[in-house]
N, C-alpha and C. Protein backbone atom coordinates (compact mmCIF):
# COMPACT_ATOMS: atom_id res chain seq x y z
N UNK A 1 0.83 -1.20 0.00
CA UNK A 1 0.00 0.00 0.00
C UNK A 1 0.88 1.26 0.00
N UNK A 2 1.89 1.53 0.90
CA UNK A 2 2.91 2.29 1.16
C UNK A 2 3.16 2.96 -0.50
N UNK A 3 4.06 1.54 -0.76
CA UNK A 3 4.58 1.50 -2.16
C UNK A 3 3.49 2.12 -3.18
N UNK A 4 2.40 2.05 -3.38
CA UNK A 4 1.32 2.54 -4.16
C UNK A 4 1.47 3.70 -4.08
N UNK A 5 1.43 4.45 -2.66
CA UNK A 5 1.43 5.89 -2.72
C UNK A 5 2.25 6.38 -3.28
N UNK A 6 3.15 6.10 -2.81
CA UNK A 6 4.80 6.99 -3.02
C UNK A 6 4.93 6.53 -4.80
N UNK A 7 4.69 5.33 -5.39
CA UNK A 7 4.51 5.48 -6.63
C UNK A 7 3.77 6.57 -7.72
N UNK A 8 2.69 6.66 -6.93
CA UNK A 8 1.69 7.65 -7.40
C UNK A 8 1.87 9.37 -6.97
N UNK A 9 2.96 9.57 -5.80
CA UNK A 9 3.42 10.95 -5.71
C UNK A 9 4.46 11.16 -6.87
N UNK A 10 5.25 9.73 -6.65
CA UNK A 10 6.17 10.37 -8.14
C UNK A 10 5.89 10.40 -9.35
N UNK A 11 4.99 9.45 -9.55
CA UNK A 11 4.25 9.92 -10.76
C UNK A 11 4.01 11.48 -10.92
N UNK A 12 3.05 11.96 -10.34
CA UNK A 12 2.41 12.92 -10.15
C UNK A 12 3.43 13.86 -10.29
N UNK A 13 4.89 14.02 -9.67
CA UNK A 13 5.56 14.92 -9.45
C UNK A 13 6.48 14.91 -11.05
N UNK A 14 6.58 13.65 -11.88
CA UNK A 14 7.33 13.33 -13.12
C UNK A 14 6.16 14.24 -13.79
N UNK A 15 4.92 13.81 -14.02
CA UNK A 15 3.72 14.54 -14.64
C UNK A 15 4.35 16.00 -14.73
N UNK A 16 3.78 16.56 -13.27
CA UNK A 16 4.17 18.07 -13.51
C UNK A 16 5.74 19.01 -13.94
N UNK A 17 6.59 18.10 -13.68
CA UNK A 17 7.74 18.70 -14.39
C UNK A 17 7.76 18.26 -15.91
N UNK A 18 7.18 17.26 -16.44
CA UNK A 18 6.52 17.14 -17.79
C UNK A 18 6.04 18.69 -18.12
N UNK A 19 5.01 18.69 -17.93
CA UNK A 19 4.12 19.71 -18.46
C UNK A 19 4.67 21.43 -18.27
N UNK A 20 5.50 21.54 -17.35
CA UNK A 20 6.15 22.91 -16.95
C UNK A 20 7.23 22.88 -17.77
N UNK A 21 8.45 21.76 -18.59
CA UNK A 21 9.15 21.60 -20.01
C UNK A 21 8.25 21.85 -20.89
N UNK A 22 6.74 21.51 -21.02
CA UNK A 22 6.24 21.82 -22.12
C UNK A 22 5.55 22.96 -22.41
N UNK A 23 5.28 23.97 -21.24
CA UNK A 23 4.83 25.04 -21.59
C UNK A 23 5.92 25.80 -21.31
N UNK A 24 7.15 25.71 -21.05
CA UNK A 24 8.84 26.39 -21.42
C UNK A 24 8.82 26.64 -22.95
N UNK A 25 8.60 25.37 -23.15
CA UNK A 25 8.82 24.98 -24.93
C UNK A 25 8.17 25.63 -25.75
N UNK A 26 6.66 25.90 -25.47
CA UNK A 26 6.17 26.11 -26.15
C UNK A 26 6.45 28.02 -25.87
N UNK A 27 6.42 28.49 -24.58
CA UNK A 27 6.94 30.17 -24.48
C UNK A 27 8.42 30.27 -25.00
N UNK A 28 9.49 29.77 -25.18
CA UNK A 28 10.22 29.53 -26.07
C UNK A 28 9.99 29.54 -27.86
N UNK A 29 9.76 28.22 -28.26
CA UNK A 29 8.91 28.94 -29.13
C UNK A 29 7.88 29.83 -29.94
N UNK A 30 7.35 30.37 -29.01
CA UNK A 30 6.25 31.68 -29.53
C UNK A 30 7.48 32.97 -29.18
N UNK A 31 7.82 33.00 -28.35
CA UNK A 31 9.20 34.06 -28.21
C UNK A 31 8.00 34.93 -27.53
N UNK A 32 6.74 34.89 -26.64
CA UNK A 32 6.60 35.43 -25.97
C UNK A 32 5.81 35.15 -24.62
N UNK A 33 5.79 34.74 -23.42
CA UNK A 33 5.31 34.08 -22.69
C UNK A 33 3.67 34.54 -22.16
N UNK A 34 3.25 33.13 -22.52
CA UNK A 34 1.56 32.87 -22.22
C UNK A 34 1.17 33.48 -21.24
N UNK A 35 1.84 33.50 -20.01
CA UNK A 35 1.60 34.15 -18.65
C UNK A 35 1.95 35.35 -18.47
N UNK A 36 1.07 36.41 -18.01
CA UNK A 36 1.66 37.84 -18.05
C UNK A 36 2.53 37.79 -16.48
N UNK A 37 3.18 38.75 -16.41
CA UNK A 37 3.83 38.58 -15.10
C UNK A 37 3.38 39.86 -14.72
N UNK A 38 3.09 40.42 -13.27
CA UNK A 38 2.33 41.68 -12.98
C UNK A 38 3.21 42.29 -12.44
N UNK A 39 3.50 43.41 -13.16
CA UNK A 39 4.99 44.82 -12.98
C UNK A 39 4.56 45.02 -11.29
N UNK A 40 6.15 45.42 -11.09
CA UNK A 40 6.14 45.73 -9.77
C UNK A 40 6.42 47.08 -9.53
N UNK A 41 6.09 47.55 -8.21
CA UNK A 41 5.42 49.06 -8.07
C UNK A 41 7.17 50.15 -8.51
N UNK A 42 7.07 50.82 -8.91
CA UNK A 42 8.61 51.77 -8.98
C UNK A 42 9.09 52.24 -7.88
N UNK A 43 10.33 51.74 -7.38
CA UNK A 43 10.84 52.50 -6.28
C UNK A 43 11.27 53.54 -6.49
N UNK A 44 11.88 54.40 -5.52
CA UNK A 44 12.52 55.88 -5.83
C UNK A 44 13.37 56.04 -4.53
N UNK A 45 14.59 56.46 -4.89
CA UNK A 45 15.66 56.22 -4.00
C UNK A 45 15.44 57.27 -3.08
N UNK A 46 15.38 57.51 -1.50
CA UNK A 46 15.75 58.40 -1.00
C UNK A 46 16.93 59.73 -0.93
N UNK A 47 17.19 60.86 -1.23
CA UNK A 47 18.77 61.41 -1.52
C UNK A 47 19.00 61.56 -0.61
N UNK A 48 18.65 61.34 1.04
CA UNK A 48 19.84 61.66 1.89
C UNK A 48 20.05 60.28 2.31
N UNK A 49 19.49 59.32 2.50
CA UNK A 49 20.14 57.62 3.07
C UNK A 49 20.44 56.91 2.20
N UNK A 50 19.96 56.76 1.03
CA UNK A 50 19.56 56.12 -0.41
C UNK A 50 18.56 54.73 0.20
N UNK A 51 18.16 54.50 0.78
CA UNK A 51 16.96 53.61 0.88
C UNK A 51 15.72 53.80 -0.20
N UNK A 52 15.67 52.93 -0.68
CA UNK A 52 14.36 52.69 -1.77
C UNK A 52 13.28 52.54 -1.55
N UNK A 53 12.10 53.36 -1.96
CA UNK A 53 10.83 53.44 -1.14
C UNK A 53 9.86 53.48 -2.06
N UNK A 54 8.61 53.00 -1.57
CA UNK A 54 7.25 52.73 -3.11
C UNK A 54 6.68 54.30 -2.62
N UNK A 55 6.83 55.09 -3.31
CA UNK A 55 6.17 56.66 -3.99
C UNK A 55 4.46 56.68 -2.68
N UNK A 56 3.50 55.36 -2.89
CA UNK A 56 2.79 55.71 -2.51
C UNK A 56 2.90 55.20 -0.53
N UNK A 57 4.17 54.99 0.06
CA UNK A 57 3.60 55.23 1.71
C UNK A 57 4.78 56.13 2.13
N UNK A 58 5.71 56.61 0.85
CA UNK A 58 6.92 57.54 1.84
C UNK A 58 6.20 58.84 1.67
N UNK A 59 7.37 59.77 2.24
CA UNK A 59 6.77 60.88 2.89
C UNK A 59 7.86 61.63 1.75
N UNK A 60 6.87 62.79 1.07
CA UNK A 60 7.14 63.43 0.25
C UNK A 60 7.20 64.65 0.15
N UNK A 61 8.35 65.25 -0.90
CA UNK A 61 8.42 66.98 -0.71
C UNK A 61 8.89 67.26 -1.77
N UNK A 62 7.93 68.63 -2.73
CA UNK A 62 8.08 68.79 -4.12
C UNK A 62 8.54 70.53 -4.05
N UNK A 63 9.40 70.36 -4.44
CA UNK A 63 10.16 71.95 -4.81
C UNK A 63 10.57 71.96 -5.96
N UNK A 64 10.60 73.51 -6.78
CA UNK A 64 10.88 73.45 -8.04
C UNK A 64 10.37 72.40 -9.24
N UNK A 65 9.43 71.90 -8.60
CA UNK A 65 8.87 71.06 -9.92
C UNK A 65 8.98 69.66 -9.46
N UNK A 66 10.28 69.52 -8.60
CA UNK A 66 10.71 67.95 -8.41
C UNK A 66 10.36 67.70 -7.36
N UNK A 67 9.60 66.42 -7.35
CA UNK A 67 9.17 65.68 -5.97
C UNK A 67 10.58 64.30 -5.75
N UNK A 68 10.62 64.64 -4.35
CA UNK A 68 11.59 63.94 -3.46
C UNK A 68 10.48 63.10 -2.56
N UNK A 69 11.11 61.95 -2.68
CA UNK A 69 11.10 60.91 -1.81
C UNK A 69 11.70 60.53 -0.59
N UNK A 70 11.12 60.60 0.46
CA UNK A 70 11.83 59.86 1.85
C UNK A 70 11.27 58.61 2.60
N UNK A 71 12.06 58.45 3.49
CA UNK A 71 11.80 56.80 3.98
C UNK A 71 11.12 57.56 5.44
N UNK A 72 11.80 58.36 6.11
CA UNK A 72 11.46 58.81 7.67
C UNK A 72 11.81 60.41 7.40
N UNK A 73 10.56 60.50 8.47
CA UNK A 73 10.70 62.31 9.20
C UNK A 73 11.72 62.93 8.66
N UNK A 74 13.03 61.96 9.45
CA UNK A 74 14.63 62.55 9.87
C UNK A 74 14.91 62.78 8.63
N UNK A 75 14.64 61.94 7.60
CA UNK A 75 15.63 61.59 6.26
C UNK A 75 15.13 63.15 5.33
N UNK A 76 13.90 63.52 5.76
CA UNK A 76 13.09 64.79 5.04
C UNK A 76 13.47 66.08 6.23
N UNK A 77 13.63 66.02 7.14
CA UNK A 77 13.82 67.17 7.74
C UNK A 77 15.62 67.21 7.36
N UNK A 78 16.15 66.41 7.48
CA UNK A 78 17.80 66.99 6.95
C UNK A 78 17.80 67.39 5.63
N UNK A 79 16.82 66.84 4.56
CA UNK A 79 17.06 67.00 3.32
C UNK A 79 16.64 68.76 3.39
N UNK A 80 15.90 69.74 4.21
CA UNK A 80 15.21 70.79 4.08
C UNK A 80 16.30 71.85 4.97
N UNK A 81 17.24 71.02 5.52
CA UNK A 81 18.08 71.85 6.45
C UNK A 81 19.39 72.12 6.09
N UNK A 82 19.29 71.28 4.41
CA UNK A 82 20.42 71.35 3.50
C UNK A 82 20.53 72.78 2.62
């Protein structure tokens, strides 16, 4: 009985690396892949720590046109005392 199972997991597990070579193969051949992959959000570097931060939870300050990005308080109050 044992033996049955564990036959039938590797099956199962030969199956699916089957089929994940064959839809390689086939996004390979089309030269563009079936599955979209979903873009990830743009970071924006902090200029006084350089820590990288997503636009929409850092804390922000726009002068002259250009908006700056920060990670903390500190990182925006030195940038203003510059």
């Amino acid at each position: 009985m044992l033996r049955a199972i564990l036959l039938l997991v590797l099956l199962l597990i030969v199956a699916r690396m089957f089929w994940r070579l064959v839809d390689a193969a086939i996004d390979g051949a089309s030269g563009e892949p079936r599955r979209k992959v979903k873009s990830g959000v743009k970071l924006e570097r902090d200029p006084v720590c350089g820590t990288y931060v997503a636009p929409a939870s850092a804390l922000s300050l726009t002068a002259g046109g250009t908006t700056r990005y920060f990670c903390s308080e500190k990182c925006r109050n030195e940038y203003v005392a510059r």
